[in-house]
C-alpha atoms as a PDB file:
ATOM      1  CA  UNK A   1     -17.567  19.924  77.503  1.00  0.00           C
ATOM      2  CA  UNK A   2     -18.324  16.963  75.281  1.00  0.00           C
ATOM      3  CA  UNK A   3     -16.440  13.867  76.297  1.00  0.00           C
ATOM      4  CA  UNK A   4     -14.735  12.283  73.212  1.00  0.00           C
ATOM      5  CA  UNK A   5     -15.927   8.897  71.720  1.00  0.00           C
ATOM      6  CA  UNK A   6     -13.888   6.844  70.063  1.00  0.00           C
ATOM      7  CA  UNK A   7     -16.201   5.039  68.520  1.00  0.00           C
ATOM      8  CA  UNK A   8     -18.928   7.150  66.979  1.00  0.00           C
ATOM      9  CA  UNK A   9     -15.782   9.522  64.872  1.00  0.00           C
ATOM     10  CA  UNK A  10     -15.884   8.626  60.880  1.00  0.00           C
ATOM     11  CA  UNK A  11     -13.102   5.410  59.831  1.00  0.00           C
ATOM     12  CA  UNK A  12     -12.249   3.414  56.726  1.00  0.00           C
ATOM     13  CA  UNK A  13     -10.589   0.525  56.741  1.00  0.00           C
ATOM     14  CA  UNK A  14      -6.951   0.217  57.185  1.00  0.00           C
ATOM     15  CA  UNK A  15      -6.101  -2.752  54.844  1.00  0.00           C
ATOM     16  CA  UNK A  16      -4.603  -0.908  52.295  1.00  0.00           C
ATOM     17  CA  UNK A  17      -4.474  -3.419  49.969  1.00  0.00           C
ATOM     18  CA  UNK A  18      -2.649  -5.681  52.994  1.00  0.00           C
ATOM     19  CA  UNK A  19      -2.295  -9.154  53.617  1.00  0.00           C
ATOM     20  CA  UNK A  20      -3.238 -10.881  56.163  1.00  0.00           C
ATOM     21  CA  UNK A  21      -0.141 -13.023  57.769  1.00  0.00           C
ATOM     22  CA  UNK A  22       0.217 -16.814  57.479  1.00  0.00           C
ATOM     23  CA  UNK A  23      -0.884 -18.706  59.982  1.00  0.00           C
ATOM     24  CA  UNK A  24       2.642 -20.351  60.257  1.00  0.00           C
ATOM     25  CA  UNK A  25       4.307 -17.196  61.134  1.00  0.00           C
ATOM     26  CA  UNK A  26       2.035 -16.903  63.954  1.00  0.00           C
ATOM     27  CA  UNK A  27       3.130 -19.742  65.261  1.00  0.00           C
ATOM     28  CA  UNK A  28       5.587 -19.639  68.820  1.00  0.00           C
ATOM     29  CA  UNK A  29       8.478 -21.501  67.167  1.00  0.00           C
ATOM     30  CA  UNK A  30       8.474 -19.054  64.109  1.00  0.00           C
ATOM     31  CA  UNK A  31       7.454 -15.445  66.335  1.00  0.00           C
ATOM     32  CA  UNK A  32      11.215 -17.083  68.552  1.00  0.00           C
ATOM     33  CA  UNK A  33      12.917 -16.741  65.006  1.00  0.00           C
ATOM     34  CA  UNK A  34      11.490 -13.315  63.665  1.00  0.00           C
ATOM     35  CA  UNK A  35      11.396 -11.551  66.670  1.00  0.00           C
ATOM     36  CA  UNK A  36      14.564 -12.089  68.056  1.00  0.00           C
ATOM     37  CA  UNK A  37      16.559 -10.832  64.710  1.00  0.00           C
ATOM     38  CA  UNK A  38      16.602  -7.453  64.227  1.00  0.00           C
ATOM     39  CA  UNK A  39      14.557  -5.804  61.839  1.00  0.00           C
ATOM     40  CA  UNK A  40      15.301  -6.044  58.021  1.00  0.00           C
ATOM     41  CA  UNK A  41      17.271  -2.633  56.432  1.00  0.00           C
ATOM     42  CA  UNK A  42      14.852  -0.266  55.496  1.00  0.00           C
ATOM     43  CA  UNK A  43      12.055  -0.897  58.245  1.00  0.00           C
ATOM     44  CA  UNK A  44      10.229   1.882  59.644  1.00  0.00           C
ATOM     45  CA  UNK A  45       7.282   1.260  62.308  1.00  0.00           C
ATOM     46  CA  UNK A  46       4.623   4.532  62.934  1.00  0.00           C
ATOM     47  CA  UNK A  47       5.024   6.770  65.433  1.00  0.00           C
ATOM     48  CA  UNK A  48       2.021   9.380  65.539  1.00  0.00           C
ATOM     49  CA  UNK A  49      -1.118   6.696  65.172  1.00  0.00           C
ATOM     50  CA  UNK A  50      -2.621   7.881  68.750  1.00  0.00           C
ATOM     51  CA  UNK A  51      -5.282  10.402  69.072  1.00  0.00           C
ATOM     52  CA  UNK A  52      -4.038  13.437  70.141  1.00  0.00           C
ATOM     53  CA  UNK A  53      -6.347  14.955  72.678  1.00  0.00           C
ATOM     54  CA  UNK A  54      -4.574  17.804  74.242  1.00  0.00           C
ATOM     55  CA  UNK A  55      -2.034  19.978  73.061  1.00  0.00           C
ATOM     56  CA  UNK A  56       1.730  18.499  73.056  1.00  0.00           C
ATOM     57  CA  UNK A  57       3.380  20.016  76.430  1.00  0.00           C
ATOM     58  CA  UNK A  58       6.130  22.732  76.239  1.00  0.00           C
ATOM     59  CA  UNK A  59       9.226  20.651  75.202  1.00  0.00           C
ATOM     60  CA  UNK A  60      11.826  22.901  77.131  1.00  0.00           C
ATOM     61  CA  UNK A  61       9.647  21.948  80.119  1.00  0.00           C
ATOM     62  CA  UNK A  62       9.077  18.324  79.506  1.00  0.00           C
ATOM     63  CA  UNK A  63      10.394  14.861  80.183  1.00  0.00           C
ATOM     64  CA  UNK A  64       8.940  12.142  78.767  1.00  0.00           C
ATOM     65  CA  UNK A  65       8.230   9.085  81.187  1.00  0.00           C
ATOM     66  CA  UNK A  66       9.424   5.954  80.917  1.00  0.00           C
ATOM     67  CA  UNK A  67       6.974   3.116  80.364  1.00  0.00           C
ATOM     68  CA  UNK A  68       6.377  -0.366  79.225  1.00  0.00           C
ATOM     69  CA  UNK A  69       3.759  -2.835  78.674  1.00  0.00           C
ATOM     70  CA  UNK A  70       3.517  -6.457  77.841  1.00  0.00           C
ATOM     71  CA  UNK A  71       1.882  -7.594  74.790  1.00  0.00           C
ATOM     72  CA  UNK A  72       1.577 -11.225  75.969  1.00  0.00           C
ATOM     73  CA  UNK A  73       1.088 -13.913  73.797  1.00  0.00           C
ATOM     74  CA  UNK A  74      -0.737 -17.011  75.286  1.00  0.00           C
ATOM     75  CA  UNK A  75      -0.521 -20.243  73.713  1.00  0.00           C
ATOM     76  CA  UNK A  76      -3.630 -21.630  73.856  1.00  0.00           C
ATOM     77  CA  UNK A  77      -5.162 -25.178  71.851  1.00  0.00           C
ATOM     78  CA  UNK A  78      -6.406 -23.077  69.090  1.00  0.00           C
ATOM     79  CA  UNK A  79      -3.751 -20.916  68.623  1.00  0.00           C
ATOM     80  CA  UNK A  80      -1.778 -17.817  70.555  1.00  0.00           C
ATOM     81  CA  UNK A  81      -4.307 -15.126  71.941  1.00  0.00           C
ATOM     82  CA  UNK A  82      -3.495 -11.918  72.812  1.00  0.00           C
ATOM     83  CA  UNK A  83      -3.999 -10.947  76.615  1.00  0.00           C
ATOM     84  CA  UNK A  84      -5.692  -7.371  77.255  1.00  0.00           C
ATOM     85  CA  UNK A  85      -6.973  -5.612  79.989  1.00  0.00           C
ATOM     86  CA  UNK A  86     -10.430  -2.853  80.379  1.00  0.00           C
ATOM     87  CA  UNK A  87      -8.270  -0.441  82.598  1.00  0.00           C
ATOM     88  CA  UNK A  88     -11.011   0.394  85.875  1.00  0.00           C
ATOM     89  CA  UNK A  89     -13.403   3.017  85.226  1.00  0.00           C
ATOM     90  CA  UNK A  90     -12.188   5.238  88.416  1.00  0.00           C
ATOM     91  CA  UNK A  91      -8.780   5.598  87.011  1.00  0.00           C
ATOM     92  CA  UNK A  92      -8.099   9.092  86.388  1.00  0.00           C
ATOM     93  CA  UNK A  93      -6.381   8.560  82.882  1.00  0.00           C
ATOM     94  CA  UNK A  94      -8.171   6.482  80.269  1.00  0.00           C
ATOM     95  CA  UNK A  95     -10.692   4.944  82.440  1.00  0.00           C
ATOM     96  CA  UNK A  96     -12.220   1.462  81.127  1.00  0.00           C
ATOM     97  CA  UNK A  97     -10.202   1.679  77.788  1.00  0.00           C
ATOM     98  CA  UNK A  98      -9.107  -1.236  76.668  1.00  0.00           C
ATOM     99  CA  UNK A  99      -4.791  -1.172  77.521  1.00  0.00           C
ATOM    100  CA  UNK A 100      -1.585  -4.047  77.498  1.00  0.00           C
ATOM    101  CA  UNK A 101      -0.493  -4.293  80.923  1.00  0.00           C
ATOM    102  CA  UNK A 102       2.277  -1.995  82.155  1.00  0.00           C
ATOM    103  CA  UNK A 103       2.916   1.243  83.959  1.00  0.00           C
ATOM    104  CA  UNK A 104       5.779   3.791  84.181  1.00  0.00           C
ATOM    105  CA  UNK A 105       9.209   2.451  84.748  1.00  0.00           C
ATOM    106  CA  UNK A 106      10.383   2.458  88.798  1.00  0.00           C
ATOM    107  CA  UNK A 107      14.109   3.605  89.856  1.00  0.00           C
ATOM    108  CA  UNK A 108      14.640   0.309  90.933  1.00  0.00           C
ATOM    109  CA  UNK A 109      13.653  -2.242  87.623  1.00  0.00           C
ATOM    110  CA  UNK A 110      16.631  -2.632  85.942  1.00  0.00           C
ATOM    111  CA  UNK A 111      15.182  -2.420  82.306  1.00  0.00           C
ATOM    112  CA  UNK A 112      11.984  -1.759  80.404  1.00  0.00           C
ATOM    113  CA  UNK A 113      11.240  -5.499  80.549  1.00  0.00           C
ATOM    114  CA  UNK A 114      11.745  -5.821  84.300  1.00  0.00           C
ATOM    115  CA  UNK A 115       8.966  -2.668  84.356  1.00  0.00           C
ATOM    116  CA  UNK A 116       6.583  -5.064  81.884  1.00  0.00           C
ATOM    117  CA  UNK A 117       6.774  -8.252  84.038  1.00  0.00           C
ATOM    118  CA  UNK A 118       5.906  -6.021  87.148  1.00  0.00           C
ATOM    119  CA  UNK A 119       3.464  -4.180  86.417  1.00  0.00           C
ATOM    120  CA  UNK A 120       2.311  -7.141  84.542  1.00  0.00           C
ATOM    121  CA  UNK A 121       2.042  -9.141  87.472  1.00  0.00           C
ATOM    122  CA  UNK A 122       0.986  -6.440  89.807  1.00  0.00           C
ATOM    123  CA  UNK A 123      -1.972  -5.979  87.301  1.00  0.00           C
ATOM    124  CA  UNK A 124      -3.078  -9.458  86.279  1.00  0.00           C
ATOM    125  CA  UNK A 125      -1.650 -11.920  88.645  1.00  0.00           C
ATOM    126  CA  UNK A 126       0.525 -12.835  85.608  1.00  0.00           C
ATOM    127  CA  UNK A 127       3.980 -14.485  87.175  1.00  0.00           C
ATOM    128  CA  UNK A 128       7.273 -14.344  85.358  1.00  0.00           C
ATOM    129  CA  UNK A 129       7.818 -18.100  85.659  1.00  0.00           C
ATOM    130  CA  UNK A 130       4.964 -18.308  82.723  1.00  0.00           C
ATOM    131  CA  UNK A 131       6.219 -15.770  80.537  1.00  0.00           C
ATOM    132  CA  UNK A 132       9.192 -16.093  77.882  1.00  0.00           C
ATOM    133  CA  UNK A 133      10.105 -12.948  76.254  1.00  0.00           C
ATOM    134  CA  UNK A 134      10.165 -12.740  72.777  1.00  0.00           C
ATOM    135  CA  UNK A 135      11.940  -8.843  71.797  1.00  0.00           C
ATOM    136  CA  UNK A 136      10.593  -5.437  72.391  1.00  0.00           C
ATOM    137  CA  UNK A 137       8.982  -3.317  69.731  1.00  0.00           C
ATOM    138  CA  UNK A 138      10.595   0.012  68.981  1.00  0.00           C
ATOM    139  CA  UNK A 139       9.161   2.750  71.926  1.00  0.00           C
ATOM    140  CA  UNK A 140       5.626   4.815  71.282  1.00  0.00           C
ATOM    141  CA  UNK A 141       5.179   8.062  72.318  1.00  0.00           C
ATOM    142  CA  UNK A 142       2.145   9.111  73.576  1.00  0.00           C
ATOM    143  CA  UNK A 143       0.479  12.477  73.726  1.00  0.00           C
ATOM    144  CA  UNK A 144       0.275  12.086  77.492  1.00  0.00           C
ATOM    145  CA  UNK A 145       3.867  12.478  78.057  1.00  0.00           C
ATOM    146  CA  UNK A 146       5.024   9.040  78.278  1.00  0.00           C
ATOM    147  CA  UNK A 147       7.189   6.678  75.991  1.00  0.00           C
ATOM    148  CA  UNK A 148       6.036   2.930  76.305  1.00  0.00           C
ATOM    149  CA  UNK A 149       7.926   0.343  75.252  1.00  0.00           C
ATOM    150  CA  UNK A 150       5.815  -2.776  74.014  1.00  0.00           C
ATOM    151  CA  UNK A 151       7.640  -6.008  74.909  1.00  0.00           C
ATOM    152  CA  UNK A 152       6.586  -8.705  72.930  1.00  0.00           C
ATOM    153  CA  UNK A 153       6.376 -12.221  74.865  1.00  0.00           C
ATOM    154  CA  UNK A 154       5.194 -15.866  75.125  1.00  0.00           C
ATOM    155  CA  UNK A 155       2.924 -17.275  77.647  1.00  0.00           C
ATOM    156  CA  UNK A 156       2.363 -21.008  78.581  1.00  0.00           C
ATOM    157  CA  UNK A 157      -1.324 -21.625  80.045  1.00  0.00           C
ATOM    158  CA  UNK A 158      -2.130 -22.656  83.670  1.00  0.00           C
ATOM    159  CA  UNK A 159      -1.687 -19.184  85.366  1.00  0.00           C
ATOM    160  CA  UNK A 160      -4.216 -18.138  87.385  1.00  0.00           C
ATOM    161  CA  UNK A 161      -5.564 -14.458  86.733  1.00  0.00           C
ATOM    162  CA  UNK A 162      -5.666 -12.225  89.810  1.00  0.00           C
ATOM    163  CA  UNK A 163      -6.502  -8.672  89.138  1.00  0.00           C
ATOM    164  CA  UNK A 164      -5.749  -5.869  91.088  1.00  0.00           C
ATOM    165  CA  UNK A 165      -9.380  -3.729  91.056  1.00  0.00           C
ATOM    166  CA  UNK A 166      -7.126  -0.616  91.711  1.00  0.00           C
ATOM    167  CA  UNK A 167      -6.288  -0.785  87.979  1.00  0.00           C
ATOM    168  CA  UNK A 168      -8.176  -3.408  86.106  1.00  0.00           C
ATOM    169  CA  UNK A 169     -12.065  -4.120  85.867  1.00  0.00           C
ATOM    170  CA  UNK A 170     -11.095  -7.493  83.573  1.00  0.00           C
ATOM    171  CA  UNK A 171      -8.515  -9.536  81.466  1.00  0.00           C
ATOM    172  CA  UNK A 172      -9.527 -10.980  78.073  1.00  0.00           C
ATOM    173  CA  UNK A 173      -8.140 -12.804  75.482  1.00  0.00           C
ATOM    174  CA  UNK A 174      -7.986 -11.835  71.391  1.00  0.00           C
ATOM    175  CA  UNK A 175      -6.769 -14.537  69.123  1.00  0.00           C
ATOM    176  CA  UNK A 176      -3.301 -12.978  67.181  1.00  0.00           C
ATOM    177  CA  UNK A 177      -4.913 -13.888  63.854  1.00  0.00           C
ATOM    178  CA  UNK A 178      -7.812 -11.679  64.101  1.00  0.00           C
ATOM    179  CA  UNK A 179      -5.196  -8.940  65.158  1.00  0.00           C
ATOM    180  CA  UNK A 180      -2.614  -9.318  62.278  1.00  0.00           C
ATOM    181  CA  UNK A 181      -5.250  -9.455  59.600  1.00  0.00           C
ATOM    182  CA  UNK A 182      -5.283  -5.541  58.533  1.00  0.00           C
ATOM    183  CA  UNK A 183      -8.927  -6.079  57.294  1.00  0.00           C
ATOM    184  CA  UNK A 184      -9.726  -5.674  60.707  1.00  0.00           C
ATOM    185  CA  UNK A 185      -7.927  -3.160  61.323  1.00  0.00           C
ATOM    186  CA  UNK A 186     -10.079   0.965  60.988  1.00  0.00           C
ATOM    187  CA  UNK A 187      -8.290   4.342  60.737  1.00  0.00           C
ATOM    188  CA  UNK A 188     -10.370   6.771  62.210  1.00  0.00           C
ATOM    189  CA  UNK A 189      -9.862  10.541  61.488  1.00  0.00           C
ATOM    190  CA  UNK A 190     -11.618  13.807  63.244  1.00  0.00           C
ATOM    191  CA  UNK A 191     -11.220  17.078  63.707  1.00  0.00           C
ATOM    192  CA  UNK A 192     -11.620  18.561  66.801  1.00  0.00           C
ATOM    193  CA  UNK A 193     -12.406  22.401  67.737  1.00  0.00           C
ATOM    194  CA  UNK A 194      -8.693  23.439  67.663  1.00  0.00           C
ATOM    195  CA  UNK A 195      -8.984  22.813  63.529  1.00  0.00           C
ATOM    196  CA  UNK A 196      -6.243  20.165  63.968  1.00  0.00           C
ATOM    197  CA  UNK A 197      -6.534  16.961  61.787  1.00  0.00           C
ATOM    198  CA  UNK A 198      -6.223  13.799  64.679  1.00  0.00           C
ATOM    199  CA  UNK A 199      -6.171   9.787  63.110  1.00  0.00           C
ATOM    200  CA  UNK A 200      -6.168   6.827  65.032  1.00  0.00           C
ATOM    201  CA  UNK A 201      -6.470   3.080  64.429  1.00  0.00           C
ATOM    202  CA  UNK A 202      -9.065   0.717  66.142  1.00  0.00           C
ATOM    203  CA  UNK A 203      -9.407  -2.701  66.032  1.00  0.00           C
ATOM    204  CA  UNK A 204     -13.085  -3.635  67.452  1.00  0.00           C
ATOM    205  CA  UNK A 205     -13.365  -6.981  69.053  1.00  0.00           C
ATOM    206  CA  UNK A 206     -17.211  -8.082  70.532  1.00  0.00           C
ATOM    207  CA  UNK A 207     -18.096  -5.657  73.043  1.00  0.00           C
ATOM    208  CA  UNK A 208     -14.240  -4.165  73.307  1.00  0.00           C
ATOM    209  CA  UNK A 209     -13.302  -1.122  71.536  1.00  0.00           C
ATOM    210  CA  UNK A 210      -9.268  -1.483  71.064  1.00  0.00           C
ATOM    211  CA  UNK A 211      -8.183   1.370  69.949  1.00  0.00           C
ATOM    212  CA  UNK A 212      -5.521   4.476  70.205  1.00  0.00           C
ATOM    213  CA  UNK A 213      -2.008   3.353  71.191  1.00  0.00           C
ATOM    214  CA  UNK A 214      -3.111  -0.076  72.421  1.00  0.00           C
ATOM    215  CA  UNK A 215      -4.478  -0.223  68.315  1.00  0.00           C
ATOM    216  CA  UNK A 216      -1.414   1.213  67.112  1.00  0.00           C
ATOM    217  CA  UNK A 217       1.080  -0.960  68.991  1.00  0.00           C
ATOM    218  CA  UNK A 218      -0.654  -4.016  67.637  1.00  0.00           C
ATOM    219  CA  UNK A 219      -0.045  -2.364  64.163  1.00  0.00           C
ATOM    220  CA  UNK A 220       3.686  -1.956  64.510  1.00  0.00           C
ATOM    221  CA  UNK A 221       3.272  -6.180  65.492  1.00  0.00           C
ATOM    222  CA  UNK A 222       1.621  -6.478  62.650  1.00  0.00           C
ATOM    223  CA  UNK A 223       4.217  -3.964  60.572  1.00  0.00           C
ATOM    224  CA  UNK A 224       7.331  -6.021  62.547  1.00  0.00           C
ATOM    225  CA  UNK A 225       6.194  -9.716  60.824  1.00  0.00           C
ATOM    226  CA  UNK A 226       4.837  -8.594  57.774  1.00  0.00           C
ATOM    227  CA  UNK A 227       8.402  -7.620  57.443  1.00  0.00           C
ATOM    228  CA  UNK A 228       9.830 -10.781  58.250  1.00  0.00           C
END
């Protein structure tokens, strides 16, 4: 069997006639005002922007897991950067594709942004006492059975990064200006054996491939301030 590649399938850009956001918005004092409002009447965020590549499971026999990720925001001299991690290549599920960090949600965190900080830490080496969190992002369900919720956060510089090989090769940094501009932003689509249609967005940064629901949860960002 063929393994997919992401980025050899047809795209167009996903600008859309779009704007890019101000750079004031994306600055932390403004993000603490827009994020922790609720959303203006009428706002909608996309559910269905990850590849699907394997059939949905039987819903009378499935329960979706619990997940969340951080998207962390890190506020460096020039500006906030995203933080993202290549996921290790011996990882059974998406090896080496570019991910926030997260996992599934344990019995004993109390919330979906007790699971982010965790598994955030766990992953990255990323402590708590740097982060301040922001909102969350309305939940993403993905085709492998699990519904993520992205919470949105602050970080102040001077952590150290420790990664846990187990799960991550590396950590790198995006700036958030590159991200919310939706001229960088590509919708692929494809069609796969089955006949059915898939789309999905991408965001290509250097020698990183973002894409999928890591892509699509930077959209809804995107979506969420353009909003504002």
């Amino acid at each position: 069997m063929t393994r997919f590649d992401p980025e050899a399938q047809p795209w167009e850009s996903a600008s859309q006639g779009l704007l890019s956001l101000p750079a004031d918005l994306l600055e932390p004092a403004a993000l603490r005002g827009v994020l922790r409002i609720p959303p203006p009447p009428g706002w909608i965020w996309s559910q269905g922007d990850g590849v699907l590549l394997r059939p949905l499971p039987d819903e009378a026999q499935f329960e979706p897991v619990q997940a969340a990720v951080l998207i962390p925001l890190v506020m460096r001299g020039d500006g906030l950067h995203v933080m993202l991690t290549r996921r290790a290549g011996h990882l059974r599920d998406h090896p080496g594709q570019i991910s926030f960090p997260g996992g599934r949600m344990e019995p004993f965190d109390v919330d979906t942004t007790a699971t982010a900080l965790r598994e955030t830490e766990e992953e990255t080496g990323l402590g708590s006492e740097f982060i301040e969190v922001l909102s969350t992002l309305p939940a993403y369900q993905t085709i492998s059975g699990y519904v993520v919720t992205p919470v949105v956060a602050l970080v102040r510089p001077g952590f150290e990064v420790r990664i846990d090989p187990d799960e991550v090769e590396s950590v790198f940094e995006v700036p958030l200006a590159f991200l919310m501009d939706p001229a960088n932003h590509r919708l692929h689509r494809f069609t796969p054996p089955d006949g059915q249609a898939r789309r999905y967005y991408s965001m290509p940064w250097g020698e990183y491939f973002i894409w999928g629901a890591t892509a699509a949860m930077l959209r809804n960002l995107y979506r969420r301030l353009s909003a504002a």
